[in-house]
C-alpha atoms as a PDB file:
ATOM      1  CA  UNK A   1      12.139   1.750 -50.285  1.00  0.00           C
ATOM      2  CA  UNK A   2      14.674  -1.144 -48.498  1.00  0.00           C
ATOM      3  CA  UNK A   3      14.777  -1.743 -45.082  1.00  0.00           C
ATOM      4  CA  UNK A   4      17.903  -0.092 -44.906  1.00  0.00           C
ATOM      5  CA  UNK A   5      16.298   3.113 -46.038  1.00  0.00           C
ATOM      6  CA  UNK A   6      14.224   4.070 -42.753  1.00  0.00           C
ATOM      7  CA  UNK A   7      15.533   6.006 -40.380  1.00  0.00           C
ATOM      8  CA  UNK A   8      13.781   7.268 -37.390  1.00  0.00           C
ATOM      9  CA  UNK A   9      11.875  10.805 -37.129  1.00  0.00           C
ATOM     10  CA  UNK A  10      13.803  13.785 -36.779  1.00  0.00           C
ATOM     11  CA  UNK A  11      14.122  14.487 -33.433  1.00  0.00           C
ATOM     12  CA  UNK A  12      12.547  11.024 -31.937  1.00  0.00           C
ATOM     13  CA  UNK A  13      16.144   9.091 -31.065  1.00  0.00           C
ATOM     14  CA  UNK A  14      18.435  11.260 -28.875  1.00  0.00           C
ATOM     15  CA  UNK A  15      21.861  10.294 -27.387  1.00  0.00           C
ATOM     16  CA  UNK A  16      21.857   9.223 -23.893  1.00  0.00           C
ATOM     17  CA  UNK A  17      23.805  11.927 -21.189  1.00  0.00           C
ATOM     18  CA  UNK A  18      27.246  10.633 -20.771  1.00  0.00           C
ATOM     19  CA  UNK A  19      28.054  11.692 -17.490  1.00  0.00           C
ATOM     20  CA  UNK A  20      31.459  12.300 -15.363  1.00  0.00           C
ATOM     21  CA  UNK A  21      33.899  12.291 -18.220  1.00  0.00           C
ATOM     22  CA  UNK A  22      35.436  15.957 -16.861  1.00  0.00           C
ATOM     23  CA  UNK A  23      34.751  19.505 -15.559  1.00  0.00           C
ATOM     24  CA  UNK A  24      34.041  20.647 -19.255  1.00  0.00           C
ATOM     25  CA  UNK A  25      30.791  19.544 -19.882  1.00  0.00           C
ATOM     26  CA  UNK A  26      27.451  19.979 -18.309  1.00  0.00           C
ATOM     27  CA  UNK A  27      27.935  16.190 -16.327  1.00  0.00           C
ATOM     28  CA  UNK A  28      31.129  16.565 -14.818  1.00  0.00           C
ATOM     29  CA  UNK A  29      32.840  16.572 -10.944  1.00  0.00           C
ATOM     30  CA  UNK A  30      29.388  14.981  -9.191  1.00  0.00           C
ATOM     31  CA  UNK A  31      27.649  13.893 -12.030  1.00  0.00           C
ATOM     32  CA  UNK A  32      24.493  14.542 -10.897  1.00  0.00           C
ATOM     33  CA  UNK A  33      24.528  12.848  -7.879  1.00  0.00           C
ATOM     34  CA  UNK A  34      24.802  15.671  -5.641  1.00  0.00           C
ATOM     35  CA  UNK A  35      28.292  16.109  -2.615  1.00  0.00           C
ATOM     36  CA  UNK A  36      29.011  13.122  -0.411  1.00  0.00           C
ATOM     37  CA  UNK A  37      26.881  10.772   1.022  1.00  0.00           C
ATOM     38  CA  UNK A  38      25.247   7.091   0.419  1.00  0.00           C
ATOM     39  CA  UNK A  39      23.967   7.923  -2.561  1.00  0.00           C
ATOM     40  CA  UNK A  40      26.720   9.590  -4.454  1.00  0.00           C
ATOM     41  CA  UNK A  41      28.841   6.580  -4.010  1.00  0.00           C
ATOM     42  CA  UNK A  42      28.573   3.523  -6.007  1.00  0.00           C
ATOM     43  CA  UNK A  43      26.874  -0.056  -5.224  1.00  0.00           C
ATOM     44  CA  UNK A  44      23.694   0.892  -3.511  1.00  0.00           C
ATOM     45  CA  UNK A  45      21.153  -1.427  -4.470  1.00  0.00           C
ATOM     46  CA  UNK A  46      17.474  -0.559  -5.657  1.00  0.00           C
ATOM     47  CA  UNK A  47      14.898  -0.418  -2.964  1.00  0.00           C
ATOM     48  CA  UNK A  48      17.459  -0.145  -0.344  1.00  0.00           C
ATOM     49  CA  UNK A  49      15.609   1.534   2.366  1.00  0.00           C
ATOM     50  CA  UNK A  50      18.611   2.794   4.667  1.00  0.00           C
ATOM     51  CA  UNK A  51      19.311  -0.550   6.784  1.00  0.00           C
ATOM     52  CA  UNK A  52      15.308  -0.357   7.261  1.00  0.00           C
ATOM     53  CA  UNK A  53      13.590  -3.763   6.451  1.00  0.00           C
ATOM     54  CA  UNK A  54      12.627  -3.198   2.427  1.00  0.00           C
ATOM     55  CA  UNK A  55       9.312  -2.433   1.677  1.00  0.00           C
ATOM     56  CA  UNK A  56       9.120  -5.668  -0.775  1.00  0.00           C
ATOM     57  CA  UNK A  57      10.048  -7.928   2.486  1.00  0.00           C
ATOM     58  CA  UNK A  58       7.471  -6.208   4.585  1.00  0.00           C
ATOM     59  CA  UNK A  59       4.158  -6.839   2.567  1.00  0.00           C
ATOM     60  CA  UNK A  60       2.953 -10.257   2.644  1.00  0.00           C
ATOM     61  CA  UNK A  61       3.816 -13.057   0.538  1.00  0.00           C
ATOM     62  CA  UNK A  62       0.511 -14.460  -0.040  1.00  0.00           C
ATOM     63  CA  UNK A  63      -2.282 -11.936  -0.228  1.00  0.00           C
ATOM     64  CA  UNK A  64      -5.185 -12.400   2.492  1.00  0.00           C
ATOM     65  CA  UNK A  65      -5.411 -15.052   5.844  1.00  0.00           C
ATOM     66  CA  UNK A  66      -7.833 -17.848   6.608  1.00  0.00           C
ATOM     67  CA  UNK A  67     -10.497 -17.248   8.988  1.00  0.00           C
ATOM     68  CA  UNK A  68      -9.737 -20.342  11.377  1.00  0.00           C
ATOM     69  CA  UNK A  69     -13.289 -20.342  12.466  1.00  0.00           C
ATOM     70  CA  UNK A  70     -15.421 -19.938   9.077  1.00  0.00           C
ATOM     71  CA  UNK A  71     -18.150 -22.276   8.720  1.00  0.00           C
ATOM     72  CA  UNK A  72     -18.677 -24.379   5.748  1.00  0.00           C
ATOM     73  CA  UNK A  73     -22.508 -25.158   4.638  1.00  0.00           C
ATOM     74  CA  UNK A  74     -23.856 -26.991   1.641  1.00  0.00           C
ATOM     75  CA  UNK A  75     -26.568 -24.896   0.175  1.00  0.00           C
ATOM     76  CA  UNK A  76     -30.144 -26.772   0.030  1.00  0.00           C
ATOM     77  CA  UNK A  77     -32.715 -24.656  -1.955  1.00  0.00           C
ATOM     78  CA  UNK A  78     -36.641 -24.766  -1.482  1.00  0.00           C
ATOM     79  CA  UNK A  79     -37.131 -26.040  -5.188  1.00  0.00           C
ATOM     80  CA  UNK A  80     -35.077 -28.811  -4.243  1.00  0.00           C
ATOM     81  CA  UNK A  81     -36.823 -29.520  -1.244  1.00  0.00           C
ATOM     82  CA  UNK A  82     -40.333 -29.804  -3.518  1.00  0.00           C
ATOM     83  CA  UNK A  83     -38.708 -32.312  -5.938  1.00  0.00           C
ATOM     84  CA  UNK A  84     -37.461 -34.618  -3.154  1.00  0.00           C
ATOM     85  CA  UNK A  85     -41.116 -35.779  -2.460  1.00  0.00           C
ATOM     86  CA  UNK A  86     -39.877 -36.222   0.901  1.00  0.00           C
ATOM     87  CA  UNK A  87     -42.389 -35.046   4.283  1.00  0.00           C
ATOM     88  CA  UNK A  88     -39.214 -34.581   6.458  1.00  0.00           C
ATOM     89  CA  UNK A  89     -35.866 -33.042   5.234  1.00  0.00           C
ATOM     90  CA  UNK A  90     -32.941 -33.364   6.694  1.00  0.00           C
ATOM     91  CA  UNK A  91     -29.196 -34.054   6.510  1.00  0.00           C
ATOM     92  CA  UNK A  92     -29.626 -37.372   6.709  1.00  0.00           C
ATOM     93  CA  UNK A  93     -32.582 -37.741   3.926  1.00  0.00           C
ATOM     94  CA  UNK A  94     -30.327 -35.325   1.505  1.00  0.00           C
ATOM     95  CA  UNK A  95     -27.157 -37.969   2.173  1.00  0.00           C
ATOM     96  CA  UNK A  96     -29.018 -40.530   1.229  1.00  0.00           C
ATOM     97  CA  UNK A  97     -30.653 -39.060  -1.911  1.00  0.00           C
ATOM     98  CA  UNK A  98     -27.198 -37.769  -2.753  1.00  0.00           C
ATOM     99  CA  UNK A  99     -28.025 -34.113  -2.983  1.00  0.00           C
ATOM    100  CA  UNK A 100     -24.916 -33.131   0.169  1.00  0.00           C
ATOM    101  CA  UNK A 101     -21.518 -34.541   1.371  1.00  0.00           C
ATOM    102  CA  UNK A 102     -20.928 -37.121   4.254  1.00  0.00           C
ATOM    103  CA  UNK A 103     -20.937 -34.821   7.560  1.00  0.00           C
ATOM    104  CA  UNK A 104     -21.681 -31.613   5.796  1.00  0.00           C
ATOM    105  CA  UNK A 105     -23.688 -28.944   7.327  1.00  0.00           C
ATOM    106  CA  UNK A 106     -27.030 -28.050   5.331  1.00  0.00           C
ATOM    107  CA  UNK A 107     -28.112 -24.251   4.843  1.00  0.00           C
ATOM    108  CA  UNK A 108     -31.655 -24.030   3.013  1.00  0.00           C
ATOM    109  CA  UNK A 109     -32.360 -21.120   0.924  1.00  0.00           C
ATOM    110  CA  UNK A 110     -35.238 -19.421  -0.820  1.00  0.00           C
ATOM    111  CA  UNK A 111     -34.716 -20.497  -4.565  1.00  0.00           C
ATOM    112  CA  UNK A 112     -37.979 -21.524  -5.916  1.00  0.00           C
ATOM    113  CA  UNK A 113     -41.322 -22.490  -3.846  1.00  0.00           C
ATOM    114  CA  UNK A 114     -42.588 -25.020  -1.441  1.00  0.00           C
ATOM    115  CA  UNK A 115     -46.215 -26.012  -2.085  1.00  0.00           C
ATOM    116  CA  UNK A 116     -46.699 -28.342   0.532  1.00  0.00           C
ATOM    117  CA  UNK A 117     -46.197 -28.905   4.550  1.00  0.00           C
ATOM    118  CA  UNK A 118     -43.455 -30.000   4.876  1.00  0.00           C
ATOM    119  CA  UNK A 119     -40.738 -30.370   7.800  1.00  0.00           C
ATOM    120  CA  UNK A 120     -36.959 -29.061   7.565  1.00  0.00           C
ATOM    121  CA  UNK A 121     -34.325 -29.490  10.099  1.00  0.00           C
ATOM    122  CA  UNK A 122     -31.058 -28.241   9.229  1.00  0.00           C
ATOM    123  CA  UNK A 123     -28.142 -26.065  10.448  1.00  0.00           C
ATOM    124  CA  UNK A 124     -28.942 -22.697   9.117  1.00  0.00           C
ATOM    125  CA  UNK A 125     -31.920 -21.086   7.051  1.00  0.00           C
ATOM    126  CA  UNK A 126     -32.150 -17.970   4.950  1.00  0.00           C
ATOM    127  CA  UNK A 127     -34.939 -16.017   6.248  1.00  0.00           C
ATOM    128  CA  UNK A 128     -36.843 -15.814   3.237  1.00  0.00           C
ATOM    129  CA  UNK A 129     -36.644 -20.059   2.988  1.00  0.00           C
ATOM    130  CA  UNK A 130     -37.718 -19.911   6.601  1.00  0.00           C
ATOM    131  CA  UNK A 131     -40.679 -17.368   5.598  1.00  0.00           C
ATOM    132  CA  UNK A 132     -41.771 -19.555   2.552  1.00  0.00           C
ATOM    133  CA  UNK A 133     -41.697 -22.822   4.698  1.00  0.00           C
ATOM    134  CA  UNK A 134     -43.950 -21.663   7.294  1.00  0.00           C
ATOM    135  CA  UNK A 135     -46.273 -19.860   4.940  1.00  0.00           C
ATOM    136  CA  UNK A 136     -46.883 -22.943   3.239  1.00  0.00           C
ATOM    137  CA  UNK A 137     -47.724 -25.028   6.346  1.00  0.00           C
ATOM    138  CA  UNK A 138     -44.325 -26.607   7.128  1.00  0.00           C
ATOM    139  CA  UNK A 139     -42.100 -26.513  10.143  1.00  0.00           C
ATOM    140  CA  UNK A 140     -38.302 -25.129  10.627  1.00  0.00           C
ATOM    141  CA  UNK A 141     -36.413 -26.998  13.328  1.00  0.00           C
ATOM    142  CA  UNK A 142     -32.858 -25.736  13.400  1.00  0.00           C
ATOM    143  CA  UNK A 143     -29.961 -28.335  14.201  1.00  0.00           C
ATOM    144  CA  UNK A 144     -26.652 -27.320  16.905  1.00  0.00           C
ATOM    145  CA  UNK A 145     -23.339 -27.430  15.159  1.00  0.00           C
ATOM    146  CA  UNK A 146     -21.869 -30.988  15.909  1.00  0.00           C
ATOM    147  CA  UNK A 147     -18.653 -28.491  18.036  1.00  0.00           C
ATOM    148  CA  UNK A 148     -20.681 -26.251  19.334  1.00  0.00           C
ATOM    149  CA  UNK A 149     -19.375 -22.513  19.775  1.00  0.00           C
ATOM    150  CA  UNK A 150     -15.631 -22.735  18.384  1.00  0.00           C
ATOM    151  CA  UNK A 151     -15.070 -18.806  19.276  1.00  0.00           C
ATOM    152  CA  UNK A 152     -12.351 -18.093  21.779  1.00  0.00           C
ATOM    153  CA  UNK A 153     -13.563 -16.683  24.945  1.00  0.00           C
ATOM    154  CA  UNK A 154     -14.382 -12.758  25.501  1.00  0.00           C
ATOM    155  CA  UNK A 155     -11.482 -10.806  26.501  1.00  0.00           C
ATOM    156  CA  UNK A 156     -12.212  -9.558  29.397  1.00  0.00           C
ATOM    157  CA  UNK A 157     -13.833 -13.330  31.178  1.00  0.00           C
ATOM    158  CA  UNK A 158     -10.156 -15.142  31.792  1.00  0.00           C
ATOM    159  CA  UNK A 159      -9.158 -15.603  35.096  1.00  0.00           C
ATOM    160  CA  UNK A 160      -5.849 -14.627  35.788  1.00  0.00           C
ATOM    161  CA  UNK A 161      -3.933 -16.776  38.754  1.00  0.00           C
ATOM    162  CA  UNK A 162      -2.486 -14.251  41.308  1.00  0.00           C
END
């Protein structure tokens, strides 16, 4: 067998409709496109939606939004916290031992175990890292954001000038 031997199945390759070549076949006057109107005319481009904004112009063009008020925190686990050595833990001790970024704010959390009393002040805590610090003798002192509350204010607390 050559390659010019094959030929396709019988019955798997069929010839495509030609359409509006005369009232004697099955395709002719309309050709399928039904009487008057937009459509049976020529030139009317995919997705047109009628003069209505197309739906591929509506949807966004990046998926999702930022959240102008999300918080960023560097996580600080309890196991890290017991290999520091250190009696009192806070931003500034974990700058200096190089363990968060200049002005970050800290969140501890409940990986591992604290033996010892020990005393933690950061932004946030887990409430499990808060459970296993007191349980073990230490304190939890809880730092304000260095902005305070960014939210905007309730809806229904503006004063309107009249």
């Amino acid at each position: 067998m050559k390659l010019h031997d094959l030929t396709p199945a019988p019955g798997s390759k069929q010839r495509r409709k030609r359409v509006g070549r005369g009232i004697a076949g099955k395709g002719g006057k309309t050709a399928g496109r039904g009487t008057k109107g937009q459509r049976a005319r020529s030139k009317v481009p995919v997705g047109f939606e009628g003069g209505q904004l197309p739906l591929h112009m509506r949807v966004p063009k990046l998926p999702g939004f930022t959240n102008p008020f999300r918080v960023e925190y560097q996580a600080v686990n309890l196991d890290t916290i017991e290999a520091s050595g250190l009696d009192v833990v806070d931003p500034e001790a974990l700058l200096a031992r190089g363990l968060v970024g200049k002005g970050s704010l800290v969140k501890v959390l409940a990986r591992g175990e604290v033996t010892r009393a020990v005393t933690v002040r950061a932004h946030k805590f887990s409430k499990a890292a808060e459970a296993a610090i007191t349980a073990a003798g230490g304190t939890v002192e809880i730092l304000a954001l260095p902005w305070g509350d960014r939210r905007p204010p309730a809806k229904g607390n503006q004063h309107t000038n009249r």
